[in-house]
Protein backbone atom coordinates (compact mmCIF):
# COMPACT_ATOMS: atom_id res chain seq x y z
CA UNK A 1 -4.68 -11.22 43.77
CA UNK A 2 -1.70 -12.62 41.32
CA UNK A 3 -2.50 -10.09 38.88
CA UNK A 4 -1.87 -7.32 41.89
CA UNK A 5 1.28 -8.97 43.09
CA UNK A 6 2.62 -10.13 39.83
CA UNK A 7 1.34 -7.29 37.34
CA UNK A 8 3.54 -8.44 34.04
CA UNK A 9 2.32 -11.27 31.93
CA UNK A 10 3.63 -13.03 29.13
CA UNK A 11 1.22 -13.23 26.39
CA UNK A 12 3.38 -16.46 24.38
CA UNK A 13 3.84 -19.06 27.83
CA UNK A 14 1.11 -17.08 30.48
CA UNK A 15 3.87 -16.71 33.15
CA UNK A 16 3.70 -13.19 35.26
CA UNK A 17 6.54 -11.08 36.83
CA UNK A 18 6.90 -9.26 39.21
CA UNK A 19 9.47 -6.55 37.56
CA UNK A 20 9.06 -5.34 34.46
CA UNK A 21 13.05 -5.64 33.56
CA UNK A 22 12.53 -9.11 34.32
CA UNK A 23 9.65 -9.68 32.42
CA UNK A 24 11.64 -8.23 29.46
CA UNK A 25 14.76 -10.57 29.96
CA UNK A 26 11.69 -13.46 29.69
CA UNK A 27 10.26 -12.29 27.10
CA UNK A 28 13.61 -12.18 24.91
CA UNK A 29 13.62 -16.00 25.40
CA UNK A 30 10.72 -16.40 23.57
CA UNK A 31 12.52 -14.43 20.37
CA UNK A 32 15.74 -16.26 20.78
CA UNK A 33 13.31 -19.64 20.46
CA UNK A 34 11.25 -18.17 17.90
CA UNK A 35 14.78 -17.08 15.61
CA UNK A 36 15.59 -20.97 16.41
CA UNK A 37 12.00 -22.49 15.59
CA UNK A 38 11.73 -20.30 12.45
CA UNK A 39 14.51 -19.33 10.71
CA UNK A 40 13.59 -18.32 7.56
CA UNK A 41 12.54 -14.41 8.47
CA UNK A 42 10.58 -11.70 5.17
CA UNK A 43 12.81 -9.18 4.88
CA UNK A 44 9.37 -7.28 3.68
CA UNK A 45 7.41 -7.63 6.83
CA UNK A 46 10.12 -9.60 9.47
CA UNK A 47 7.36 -12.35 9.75
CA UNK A 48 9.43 -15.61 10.18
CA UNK A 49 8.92 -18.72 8.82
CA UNK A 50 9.88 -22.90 9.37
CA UNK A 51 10.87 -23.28 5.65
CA UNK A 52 12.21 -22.24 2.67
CA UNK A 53 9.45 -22.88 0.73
CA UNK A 54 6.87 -21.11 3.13
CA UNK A 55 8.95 -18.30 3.21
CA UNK A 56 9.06 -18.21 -0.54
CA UNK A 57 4.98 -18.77 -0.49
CA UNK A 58 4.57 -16.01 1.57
CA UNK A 59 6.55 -13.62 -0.18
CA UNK A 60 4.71 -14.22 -3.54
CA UNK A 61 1.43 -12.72 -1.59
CA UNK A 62 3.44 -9.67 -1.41
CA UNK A 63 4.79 -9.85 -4.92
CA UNK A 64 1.21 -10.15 -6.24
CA UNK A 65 0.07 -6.64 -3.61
CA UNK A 66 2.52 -5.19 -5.25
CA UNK A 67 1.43 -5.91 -8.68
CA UNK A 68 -1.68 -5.20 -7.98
CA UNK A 69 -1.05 -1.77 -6.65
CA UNK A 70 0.99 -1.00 -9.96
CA UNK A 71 -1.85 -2.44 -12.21
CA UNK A 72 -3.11 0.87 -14.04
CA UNK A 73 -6.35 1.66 -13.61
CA UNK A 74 -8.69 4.03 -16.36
CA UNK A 75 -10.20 7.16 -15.50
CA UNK A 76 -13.83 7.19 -15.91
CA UNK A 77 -13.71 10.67 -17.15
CA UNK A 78 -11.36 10.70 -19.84
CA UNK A 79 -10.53 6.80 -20.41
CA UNK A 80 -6.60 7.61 -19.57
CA UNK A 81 -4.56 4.77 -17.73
CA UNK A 82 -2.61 6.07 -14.75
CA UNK A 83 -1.50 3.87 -11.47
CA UNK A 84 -3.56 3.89 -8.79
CA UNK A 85 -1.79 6.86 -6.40
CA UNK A 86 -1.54 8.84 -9.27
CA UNK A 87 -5.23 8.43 -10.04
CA UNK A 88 -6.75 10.65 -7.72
CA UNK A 89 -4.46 13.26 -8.38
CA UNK A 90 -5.09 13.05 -12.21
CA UNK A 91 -8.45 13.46 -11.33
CA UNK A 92 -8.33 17.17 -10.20
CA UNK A 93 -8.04 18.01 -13.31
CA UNK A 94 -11.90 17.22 -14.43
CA UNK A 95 -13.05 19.41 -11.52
CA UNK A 96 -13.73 22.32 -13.24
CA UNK A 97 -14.31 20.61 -16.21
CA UNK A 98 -17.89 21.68 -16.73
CA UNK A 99 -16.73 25.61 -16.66
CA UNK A 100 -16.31 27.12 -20.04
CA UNK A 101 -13.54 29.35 -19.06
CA UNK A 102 -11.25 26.91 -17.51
CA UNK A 103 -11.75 24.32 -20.58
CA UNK A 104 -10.91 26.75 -23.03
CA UNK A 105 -7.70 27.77 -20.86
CA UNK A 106 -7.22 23.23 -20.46
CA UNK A 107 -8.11 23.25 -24.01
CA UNK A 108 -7.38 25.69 -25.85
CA UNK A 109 -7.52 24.01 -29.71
CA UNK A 110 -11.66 23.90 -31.24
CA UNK A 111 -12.22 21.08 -33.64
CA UNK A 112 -14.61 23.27 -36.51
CA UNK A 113 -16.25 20.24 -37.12
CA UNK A 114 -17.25 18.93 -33.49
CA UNK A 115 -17.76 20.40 -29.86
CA UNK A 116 -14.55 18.06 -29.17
CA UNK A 117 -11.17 20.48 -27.52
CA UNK A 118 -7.47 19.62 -27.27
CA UNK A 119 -4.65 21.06 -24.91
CA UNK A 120 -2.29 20.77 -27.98
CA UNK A 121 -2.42 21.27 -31.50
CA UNK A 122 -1.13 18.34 -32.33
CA UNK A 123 -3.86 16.47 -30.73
CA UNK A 124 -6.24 18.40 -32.87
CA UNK A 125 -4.74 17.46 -35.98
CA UNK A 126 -4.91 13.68 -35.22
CA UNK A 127 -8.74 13.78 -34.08
């Protein structure tokens, strides 16, 4: 069987080796043609491209990822705007939320004219 007598194959041209250190010295041709083929290389992901201008297409897509991962996003508990990996964090803090004790300790300023609580003074005075 070839696959028994010639156990390395090379995914890119379907040619098998016997030796594996052979099989790597093939399989750096394929790179060096690649590197020739397409020059233009992301220096986000390495990906390598024919052009200029694909290479410049394809970086936008990570442009816009990255946009979209700094987008800030509301917390459907108190309606502040935080970026996404700080989100989740933020959100701890509404855990206890419903306990009287720990949202007087969070909260410690009483409007006299609402059920509504601040952390600051301040905060109080502008409601």
């Amino acid at each position: 069987d070839e696959s028994e007598r010639l156990p390395f194959k090379c995914d890119d041209c379907g040619r098998r080796f016997r030796h594996r250190n052979v099989f790597y010295k093939h399989q750096r041709t394929h790179l060096e043609d690649d590197e020739r083929k397409r020059p233009y290389k992301c220096d986000i992901c390495e990906k390598r491209f024919t052009g200029a201008a694909n290479l410049a297409f394809h970086k936008n897509n990570h442009l816009a990822e990255e946009e979209r991962l700094m987008k800030r996003v509301e917390c459907d508990v108190c309606g502040k705007k935080f970026l996404p990996y700080h989100l989740s964090k933020h959100k701890l803090i509404h855990k206890d939320e419903n306990d009287p004790e720990q949202l007087e300790i969070r909260k410690p300023f009483k409007c006299e004219k609402c059920p509504k609580r601040y952390s600051t003074e301040n905060s109080l005075k502008v409601h």
